[in-house]
Protein backbone atom coordinates (compact mmCIF):
# COMPACT_ATOMS: atom_id res chain seq x y z
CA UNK A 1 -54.96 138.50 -200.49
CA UNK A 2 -55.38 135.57 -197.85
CA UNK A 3 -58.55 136.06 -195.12
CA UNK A 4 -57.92 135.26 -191.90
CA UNK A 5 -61.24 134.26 -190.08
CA UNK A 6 -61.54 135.19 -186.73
CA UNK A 7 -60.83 131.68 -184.57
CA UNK A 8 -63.05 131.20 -181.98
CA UNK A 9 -61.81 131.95 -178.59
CA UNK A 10 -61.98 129.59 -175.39
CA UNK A 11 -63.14 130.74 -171.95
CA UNK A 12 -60.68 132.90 -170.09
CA UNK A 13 -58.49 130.85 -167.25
CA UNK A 14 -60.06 132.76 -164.30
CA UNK A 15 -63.34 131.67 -164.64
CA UNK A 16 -62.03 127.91 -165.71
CA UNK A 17 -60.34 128.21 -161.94
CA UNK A 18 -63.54 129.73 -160.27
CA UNK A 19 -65.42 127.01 -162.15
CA UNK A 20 -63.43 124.16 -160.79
CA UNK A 21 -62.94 125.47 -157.15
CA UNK A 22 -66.32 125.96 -156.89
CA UNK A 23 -67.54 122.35 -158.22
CA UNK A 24 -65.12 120.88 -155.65
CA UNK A 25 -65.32 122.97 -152.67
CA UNK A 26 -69.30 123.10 -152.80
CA UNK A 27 -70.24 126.80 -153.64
CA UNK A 28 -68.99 129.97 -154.24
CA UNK A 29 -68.02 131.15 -150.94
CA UNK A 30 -65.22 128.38 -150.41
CA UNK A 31 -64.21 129.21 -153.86
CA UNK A 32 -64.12 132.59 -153.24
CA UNK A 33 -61.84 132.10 -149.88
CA UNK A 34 -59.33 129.61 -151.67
CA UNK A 35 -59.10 132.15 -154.61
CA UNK A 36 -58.80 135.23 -152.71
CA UNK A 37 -61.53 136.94 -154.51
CA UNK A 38 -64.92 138.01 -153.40
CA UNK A 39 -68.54 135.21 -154.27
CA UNK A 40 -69.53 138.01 -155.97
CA UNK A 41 -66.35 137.60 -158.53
CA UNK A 42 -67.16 133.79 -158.50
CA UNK A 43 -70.43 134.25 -159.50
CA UNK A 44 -69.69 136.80 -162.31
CA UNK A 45 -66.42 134.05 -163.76
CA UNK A 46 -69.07 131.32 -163.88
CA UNK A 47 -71.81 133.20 -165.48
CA UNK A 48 -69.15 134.48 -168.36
CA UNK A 49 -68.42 130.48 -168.44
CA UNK A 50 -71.70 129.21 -168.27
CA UNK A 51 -72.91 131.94 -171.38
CA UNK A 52 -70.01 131.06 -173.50
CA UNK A 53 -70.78 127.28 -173.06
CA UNK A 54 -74.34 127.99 -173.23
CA UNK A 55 -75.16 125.56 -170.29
CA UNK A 56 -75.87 125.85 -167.06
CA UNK A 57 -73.48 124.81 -164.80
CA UNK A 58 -74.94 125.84 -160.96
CA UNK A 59 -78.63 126.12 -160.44
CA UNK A 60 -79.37 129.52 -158.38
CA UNK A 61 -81.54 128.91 -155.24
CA UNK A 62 -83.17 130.96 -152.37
CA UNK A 63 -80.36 128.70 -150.21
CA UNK A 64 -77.47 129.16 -152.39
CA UNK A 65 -76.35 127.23 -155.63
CA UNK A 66 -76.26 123.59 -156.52
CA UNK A 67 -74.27 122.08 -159.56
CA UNK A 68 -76.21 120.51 -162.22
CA UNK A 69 -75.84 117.05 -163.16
CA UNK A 70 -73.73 118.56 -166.26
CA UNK A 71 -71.77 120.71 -164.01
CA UNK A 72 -71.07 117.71 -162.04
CA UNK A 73 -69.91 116.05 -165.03
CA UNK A 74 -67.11 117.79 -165.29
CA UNK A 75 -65.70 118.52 -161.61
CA UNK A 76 -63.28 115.48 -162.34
CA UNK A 77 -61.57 116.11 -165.82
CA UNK A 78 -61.11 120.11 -164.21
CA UNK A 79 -60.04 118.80 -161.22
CA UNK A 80 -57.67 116.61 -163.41
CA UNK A 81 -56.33 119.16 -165.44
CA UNK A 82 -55.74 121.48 -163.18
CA UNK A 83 -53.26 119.16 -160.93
CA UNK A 84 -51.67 118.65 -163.97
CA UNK A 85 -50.94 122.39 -164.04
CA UNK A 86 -49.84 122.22 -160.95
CA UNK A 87 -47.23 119.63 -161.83
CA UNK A 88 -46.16 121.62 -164.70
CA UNK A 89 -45.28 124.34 -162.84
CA UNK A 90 -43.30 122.59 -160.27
CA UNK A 91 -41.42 120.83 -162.96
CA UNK A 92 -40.58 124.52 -164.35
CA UNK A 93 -39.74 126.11 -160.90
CA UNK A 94 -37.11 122.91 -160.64
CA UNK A 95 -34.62 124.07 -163.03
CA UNK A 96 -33.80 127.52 -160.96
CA UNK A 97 -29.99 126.73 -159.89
CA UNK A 98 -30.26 127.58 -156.22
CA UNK A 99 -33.31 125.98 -154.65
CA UNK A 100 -36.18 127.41 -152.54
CA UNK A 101 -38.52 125.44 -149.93
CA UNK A 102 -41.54 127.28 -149.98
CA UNK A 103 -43.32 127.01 -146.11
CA UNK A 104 -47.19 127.99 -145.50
CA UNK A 105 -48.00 128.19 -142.15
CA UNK A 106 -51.04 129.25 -139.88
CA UNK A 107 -49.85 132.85 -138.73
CA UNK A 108 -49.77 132.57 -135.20
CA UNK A 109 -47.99 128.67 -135.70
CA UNK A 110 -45.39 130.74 -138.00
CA UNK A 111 -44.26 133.59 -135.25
CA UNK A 112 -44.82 131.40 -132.24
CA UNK A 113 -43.74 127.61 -133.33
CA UNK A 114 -42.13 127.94 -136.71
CA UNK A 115 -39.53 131.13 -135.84
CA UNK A 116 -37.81 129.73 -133.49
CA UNK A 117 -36.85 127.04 -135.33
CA UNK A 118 -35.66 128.57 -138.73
CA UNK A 119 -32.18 129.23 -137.08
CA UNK A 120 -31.76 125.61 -137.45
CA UNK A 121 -33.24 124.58 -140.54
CA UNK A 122 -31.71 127.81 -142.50
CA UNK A 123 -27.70 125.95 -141.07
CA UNK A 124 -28.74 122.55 -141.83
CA UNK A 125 -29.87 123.88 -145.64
CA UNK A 126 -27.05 126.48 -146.47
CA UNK A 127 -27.51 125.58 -150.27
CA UNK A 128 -31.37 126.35 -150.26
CA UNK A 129 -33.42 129.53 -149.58
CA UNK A 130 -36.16 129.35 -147.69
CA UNK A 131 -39.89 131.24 -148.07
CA UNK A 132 -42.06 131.22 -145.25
CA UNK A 133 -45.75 132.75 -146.18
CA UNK A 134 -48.37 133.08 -143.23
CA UNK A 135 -52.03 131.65 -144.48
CA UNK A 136 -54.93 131.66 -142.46
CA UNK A 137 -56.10 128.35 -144.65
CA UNK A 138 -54.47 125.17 -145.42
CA UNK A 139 -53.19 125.92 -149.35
CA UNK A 140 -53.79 122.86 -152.01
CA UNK A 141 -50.37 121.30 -152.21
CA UNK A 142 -50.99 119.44 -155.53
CA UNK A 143 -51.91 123.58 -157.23
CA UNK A 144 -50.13 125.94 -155.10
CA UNK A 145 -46.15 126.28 -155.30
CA UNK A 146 -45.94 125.05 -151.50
CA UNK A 147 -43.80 122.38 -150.49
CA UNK A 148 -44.59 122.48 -146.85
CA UNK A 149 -47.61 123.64 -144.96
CA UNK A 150 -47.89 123.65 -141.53
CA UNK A 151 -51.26 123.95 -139.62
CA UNK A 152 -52.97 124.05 -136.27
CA UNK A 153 -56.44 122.14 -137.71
CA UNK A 154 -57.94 119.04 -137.70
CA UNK A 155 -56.28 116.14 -139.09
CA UNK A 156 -57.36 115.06 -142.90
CA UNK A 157 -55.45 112.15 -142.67
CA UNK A 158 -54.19 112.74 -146.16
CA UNK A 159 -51.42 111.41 -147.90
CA UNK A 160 -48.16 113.41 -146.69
CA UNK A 161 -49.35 114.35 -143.62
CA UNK A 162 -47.77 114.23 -139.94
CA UNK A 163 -49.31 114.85 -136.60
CA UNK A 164 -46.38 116.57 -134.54
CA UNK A 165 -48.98 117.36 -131.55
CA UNK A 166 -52.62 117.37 -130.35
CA UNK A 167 -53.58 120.50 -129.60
CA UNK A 168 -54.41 120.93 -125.98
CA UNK A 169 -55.67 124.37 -124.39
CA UNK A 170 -55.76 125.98 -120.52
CA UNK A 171 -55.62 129.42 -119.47
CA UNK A 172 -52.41 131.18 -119.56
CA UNK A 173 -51.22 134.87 -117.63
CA UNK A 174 -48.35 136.44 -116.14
CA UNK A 175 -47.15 135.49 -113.03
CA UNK A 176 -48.46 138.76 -111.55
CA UNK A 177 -51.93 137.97 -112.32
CA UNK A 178 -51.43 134.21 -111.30
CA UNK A 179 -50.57 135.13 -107.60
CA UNK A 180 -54.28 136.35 -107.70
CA UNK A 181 -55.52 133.24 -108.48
CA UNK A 182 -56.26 129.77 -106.53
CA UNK A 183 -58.96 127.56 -108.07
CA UNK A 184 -60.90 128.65 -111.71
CA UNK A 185 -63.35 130.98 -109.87
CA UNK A 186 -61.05 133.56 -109.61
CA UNK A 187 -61.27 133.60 -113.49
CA UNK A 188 -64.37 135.76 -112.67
CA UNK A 189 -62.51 138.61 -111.30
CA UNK A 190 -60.16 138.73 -113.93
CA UNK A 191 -60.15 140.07 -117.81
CA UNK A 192 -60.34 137.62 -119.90
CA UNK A 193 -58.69 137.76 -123.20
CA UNK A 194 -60.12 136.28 -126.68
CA UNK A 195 -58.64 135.38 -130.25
CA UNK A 196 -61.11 136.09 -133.18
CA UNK A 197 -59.90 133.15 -135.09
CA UNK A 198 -60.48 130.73 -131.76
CA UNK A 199 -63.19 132.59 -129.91
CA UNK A 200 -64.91 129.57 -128.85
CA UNK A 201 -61.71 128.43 -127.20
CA UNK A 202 -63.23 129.47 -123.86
CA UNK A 203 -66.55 128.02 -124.29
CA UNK A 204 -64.25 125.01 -124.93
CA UNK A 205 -62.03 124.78 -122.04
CA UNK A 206 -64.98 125.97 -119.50
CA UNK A 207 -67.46 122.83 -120.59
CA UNK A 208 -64.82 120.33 -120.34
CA UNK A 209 -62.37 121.36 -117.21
CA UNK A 210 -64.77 124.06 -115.34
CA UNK A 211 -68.67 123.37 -116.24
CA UNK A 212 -70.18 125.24 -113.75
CA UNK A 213 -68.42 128.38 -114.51
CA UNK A 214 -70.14 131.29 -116.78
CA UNK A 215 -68.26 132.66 -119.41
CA UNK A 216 -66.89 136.58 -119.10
CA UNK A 217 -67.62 138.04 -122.50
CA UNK A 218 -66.43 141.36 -121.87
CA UNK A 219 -63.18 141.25 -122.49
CA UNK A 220 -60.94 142.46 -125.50
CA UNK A 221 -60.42 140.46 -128.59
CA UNK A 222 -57.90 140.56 -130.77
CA UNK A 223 -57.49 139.25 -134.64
CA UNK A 224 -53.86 137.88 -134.28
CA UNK A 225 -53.07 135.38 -131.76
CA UNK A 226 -49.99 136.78 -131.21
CA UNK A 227 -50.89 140.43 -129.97
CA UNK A 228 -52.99 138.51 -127.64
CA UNK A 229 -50.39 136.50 -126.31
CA UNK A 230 -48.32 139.69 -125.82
CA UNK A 231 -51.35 141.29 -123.92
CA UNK A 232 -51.09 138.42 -121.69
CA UNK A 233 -47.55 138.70 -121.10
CA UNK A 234 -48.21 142.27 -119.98
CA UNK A 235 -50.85 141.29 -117.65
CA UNK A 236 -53.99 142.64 -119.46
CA UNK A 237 -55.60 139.60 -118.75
CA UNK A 238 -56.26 135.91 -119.35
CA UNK A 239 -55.74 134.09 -122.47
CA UNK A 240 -56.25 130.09 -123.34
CA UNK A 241 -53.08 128.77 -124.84
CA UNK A 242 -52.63 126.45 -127.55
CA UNK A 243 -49.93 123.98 -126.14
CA UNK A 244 -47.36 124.24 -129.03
CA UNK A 245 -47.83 128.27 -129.19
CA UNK A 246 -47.52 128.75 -125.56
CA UNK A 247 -44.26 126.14 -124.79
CA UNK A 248 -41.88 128.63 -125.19
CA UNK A 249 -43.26 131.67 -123.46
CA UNK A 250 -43.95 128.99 -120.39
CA UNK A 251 -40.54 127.62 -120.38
CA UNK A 252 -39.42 131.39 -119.66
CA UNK A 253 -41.08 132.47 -117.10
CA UNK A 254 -43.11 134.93 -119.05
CA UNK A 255 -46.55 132.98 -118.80
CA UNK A 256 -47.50 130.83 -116.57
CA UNK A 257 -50.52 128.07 -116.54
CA UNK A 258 -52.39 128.81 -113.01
CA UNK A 259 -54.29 125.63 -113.13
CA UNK A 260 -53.96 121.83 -114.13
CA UNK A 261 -57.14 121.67 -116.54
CA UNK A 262 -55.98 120.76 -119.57
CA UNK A 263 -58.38 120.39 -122.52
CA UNK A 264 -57.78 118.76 -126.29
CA UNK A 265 -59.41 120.02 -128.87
CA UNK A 266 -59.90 117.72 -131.50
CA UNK A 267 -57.29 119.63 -133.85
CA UNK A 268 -53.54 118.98 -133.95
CA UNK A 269 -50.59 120.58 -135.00
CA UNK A 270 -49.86 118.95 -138.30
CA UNK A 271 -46.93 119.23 -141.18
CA UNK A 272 -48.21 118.06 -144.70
CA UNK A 273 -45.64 117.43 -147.57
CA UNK A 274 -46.91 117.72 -150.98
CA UNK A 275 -46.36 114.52 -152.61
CA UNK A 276 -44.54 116.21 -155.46
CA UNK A 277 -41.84 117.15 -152.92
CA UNK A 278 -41.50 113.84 -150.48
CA UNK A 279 -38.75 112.55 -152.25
CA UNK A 280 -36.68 115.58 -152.11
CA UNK A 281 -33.56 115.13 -149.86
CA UNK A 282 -33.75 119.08 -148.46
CA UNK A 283 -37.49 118.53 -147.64
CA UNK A 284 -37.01 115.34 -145.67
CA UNK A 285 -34.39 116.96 -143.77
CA UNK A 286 -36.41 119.99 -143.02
CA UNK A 287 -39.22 117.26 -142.11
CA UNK A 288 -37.23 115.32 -139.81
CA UNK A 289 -36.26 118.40 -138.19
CA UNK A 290 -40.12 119.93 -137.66
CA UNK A 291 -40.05 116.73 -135.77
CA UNK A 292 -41.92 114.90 -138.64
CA UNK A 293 -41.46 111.42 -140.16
């Protein structure tokens, strides 16, 4: 009768991902966010990885961890193999008959900016379908089945990538709260409203277009941009639009911009193409109509 040896077993996929995100990224944290896992899942993938290679591949400090010079080694053949995934992938979702352009947006860009223009792009495409998923991060276009992202963030100046418009903030209300209000120190009698994921934006706007005004911190503060806006509309208080998430809501009459202070940010609202898709006819038309290149 024939023996059949046991055959020794690589390392399982998971912590080969956790391994690679955290090399690049810089720790376990970032890898953790990218992966949508907890550090503490990280950490337990690259110890399973690091005792079947029997090397260390992150040294363990009081501060955090640091790659080895080994560990380091290696970030670019991972990083390597892994696009190539990526690629593979793509090349197998191209062979479904009726195409899909897969969108990641920002949520509050999706609702506020994005909506309002699907109308348009779903006409101009009859032949596709389109998937619009709402990420708080930027996803990795070259590993994640994305063909589009669209982001309120600071430029990367990375290949693909469009600037459709700088992002500029100012306080924004109702009209019945803006007959209350003449000059920026009536802000103080007023609720102000904030947005968890931009809760400096006040600190922003006051040091740049109001300097010698003190900051309100009582007011409510809300983890989706878009409740807040709503608030606002219903006169709960003051908010500081974004520009490009406000537009519409100002052309109607339902908020209004009491002063003239207008502050940029640094950020933008950009569109980034993943190179695997540029060439695509359907994603250069939804491009040109996002007002891209």
């Amino acid at each position: 009768m024939p023996v059949s040896p046991p055959r020794p077993k690589g390392p399982p996929l998971n912590a080969l991902r956790a391994f690679e995100a955290a090399i690049r990224l810089g720790g376990f944290a970032q890898a953790a966010e990218e992966l949508c896992v907890t550090p503490g899942a990280i950490s337990q993938h690259i110890k399973a990885l690091e005792d079947w290679a029997e090397v260390p591949l992150f040294e363990r400090r009081s501060q955090g961890v640091v790659p080895t010079e080994f560990g380091l080694s290696l970030a670019e053949p991972f990083a390597t193999a892994f696009d190539s995934i990526g690629q593979a992938v793509r090349h197998l979702r191209s062979g479904a008959q009726q195409q899909t352009i897969h969108i990641a947006a920002l949520p509050s860009v999706a609702q506020l900016w994005l909506s309002p223009r699907l109308p348009m792009i779903r006409t101009a495409l009859a032949g596709h379908r389109l998937s619009v998923t709402a990420l708080e991060t930027p996803p990795n276009l070259q590993r994640e089945l994305f063909d589009i992202s669209i982001f309120l963030d600071t430029p990367t100046g990375q290949p693909g990538e469009t600037i459709l418009a700088e992002d500029v903030i100012f306080p924004v209300c109702s009209p019945e709260v803006a007959a209350r209000l003449t000059s920026p120190k009536d802000l103080l009698n007023e609720t102000w409203l904030y947005d968890a994921v931009w809760a400096d934006d006040w600190d922003h706007w006051l040091a740049q277009a109001a300097p010698g005004l003190k900051k309100k911190p009582n007011g409510p503060h809300f983890s989706l941009y878009t409740i807040a806006l709503e608030e606002t509309k219903h006169s709960a208080g003051i908010l500081i639009g974004h520009a490009a998430l406000v537009d519409t809501a100002l052309k109607s009459g339902d908020l209004v911009a009491p002063f003239g202070e207008r502050v940029a940010t640094g950020k933008a609202l950009t569109v980034t193409v993943s190179l695997h898709q540029k060439a695509s006819k359907a994603v250069r038309q939804v491009l040109a109509m996002l007002g891209g290149n």
